[in-house]
C-alpha atoms as a PDB file:
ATOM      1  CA  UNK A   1       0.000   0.000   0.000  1.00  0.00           C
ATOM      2  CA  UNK A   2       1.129   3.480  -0.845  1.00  0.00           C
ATOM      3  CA  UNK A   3       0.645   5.275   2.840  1.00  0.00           C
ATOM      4  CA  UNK A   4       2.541   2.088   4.503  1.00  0.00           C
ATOM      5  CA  UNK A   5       4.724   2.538   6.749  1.00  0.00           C
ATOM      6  CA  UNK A   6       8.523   0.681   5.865  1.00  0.00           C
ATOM      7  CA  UNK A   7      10.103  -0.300   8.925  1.00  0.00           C
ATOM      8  CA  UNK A   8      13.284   1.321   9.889  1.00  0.00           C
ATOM      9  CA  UNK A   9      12.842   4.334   7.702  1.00  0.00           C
ATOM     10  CA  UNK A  10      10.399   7.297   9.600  1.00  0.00           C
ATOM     11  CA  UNK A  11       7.665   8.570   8.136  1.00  0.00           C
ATOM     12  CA  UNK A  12       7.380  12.065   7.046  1.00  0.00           C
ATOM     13  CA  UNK A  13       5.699  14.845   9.155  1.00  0.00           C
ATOM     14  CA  UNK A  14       2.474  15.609   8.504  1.00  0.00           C
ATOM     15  CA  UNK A  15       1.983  18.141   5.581  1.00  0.00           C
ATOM     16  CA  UNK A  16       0.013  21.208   5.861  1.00  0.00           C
ATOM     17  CA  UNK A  17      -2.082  22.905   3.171  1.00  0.00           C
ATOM     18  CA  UNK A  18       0.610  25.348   2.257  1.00  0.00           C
ATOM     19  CA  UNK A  19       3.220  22.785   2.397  1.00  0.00           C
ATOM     20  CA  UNK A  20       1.181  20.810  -0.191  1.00  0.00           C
ATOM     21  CA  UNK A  21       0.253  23.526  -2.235  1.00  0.00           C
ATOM     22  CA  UNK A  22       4.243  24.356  -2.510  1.00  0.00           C
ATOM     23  CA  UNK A  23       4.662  20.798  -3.361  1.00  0.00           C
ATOM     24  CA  UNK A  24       2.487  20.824  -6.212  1.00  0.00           C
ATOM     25  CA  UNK A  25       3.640  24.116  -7.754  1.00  0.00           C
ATOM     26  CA  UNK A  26       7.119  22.700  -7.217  1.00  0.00           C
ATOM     27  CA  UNK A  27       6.541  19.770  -8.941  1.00  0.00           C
ATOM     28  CA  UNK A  28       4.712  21.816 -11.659  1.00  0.00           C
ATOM     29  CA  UNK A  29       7.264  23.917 -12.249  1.00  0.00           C
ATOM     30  CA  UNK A  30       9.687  20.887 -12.959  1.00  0.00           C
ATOM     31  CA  UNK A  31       7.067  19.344 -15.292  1.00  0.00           C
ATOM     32  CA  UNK A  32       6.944  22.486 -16.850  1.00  0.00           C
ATOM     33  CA  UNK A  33      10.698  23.028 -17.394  1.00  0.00           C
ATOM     34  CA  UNK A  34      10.972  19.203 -18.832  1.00  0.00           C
ATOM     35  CA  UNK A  35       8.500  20.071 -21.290  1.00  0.00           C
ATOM     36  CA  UNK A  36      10.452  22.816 -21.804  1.00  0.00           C
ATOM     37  CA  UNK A  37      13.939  21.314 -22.444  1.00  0.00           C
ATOM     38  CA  UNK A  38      12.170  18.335 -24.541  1.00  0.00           C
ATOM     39  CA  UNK A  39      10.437  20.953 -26.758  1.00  0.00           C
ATOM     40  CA  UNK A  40      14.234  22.611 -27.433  1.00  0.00           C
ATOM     41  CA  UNK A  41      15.883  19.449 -28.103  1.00  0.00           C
ATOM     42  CA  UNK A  42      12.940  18.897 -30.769  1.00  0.00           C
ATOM     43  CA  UNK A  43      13.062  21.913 -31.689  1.00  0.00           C
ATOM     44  CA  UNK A  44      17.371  21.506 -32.248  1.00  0.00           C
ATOM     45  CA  UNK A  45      17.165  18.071 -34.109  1.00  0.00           C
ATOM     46  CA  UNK A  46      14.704  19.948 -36.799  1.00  0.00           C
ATOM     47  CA  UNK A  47      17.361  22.478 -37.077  1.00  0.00           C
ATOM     48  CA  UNK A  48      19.931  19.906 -37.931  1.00  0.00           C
ATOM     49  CA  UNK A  49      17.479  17.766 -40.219  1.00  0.00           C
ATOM     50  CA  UNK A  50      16.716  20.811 -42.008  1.00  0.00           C
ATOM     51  CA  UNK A  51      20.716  21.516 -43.017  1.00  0.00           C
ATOM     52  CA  UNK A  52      21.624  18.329 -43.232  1.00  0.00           C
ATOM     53  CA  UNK A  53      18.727  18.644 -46.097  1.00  0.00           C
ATOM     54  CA  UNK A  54      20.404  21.946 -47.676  1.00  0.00           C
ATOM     55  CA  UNK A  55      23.167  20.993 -47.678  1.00  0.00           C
ATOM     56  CA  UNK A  56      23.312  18.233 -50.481  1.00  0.00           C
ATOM     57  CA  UNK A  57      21.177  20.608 -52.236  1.00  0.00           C
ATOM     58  CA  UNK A  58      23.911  23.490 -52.220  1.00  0.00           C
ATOM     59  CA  UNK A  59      26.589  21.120 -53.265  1.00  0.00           C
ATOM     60  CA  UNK A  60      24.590  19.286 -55.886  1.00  0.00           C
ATOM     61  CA  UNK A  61      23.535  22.575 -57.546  1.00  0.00           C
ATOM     62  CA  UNK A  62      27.427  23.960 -57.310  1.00  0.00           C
ATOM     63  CA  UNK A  63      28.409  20.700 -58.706  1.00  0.00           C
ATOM     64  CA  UNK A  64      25.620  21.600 -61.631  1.00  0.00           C
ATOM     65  CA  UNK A  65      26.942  24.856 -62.010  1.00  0.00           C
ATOM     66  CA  UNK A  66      30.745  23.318 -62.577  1.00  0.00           C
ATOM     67  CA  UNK A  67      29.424  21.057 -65.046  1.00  0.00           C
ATOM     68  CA  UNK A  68      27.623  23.366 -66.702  1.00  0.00           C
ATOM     69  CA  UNK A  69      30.422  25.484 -66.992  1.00  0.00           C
ATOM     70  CA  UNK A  70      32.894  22.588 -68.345  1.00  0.00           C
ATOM     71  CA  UNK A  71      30.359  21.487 -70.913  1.00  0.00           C
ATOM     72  CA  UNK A  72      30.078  25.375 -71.888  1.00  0.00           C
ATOM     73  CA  UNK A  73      34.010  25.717 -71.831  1.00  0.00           C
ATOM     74  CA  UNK A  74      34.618  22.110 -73.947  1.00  0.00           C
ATOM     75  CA  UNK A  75      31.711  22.931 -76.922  1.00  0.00           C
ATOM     76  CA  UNK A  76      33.835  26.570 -77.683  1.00  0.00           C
ATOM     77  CA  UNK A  77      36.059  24.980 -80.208  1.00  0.00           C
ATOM     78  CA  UNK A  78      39.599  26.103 -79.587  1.00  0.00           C
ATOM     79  CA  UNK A  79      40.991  28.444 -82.593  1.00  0.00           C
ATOM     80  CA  UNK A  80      44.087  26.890 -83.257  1.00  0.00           C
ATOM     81  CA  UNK A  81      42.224  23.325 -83.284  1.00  0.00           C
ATOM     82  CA  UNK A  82      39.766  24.868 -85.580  1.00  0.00           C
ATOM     83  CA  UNK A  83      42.690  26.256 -87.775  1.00  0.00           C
ATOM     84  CA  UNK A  84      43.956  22.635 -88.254  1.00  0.00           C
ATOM     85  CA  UNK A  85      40.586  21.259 -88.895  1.00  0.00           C
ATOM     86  CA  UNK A  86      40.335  24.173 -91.545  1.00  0.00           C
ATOM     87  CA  UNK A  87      43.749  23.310 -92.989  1.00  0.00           C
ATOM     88  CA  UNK A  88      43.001  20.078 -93.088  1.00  0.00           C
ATOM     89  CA  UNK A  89      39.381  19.677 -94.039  1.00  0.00           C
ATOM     90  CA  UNK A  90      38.378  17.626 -91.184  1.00  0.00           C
ATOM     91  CA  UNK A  91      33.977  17.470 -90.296  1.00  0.00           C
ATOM     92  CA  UNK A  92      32.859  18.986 -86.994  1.00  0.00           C
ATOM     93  CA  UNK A  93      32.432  15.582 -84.940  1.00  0.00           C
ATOM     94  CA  UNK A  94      36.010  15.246 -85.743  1.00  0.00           C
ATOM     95  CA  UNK A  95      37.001  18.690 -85.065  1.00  0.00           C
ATOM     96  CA  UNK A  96      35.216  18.296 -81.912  1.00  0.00           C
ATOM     97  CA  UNK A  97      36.366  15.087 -80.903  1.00  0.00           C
ATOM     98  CA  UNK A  98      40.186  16.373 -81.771  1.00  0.00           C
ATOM     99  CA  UNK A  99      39.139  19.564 -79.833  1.00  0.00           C
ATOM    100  CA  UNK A 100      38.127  17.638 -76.778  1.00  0.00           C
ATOM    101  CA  UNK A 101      41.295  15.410 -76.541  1.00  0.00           C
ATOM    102  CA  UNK A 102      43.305  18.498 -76.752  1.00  0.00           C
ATOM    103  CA  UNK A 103      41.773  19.636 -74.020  1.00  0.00           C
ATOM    104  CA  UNK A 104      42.602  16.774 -71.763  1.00  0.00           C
ATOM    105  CA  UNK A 105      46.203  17.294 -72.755  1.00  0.00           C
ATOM    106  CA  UNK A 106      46.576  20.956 -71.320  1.00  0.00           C
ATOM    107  CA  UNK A 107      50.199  20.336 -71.087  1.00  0.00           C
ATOM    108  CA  UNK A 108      50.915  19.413 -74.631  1.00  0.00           C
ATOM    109  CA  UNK A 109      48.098  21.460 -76.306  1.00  0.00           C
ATOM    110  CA  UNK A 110      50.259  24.877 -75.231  1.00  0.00           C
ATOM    111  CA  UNK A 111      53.348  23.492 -76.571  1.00  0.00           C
END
């Protein structure tokens, strides 16, 4: 039973009204701040889900952007491959193709 008393241990003194009413806004006040401190860690771990969501978004659309940018860099056919496709009467995909392995040979294209 609840109100038993345990042998050994002595039993509280007797509370009085404003003793209990202290009691109770005591123990209100912790509920309260509990609530509290579990409504700020929600309110944290949203926080985080929501960057963790951005970021792969800002990294995926600067990846984009760098692609883009390659793709618009690598279909500008360089002059001096253009010259020797001129010269030598070669079609575009060739030209092109010739253009883009140039371009993954920065070191002996500027020669």
């Amino acid at each position: 039973p609840a109100g038993a008393a345990v042998p050994g241990v002595p039993a509280p003194p007797p509370m009085d009204p404003a003793g209990q009413m202290q009691a109770a806004a005591a123990q209100q006040a912790m509920m309260f701040y509990q609530q509290m401190q579990m409504q700020q860690q929600q309110h944290l771990q949203i926080q985080q889900q929501q960057q963790a969501l951005q970021q792969p978004i800002a990294s995926q659309l600067t990846l984009q952007a760098a692609q883009a940018y390659d793709a618009s860099v690598q279909e500008k056919i360089d002059p001096e491959v253009q010259e020797l496709a001129h010269h030598f009467k070669l079609d575009e995909r060739i030209t092109k193709d010739l253009d883009v392995q140039m371009k993954t040979r920065k070191q002996t294209f500027d020669d």
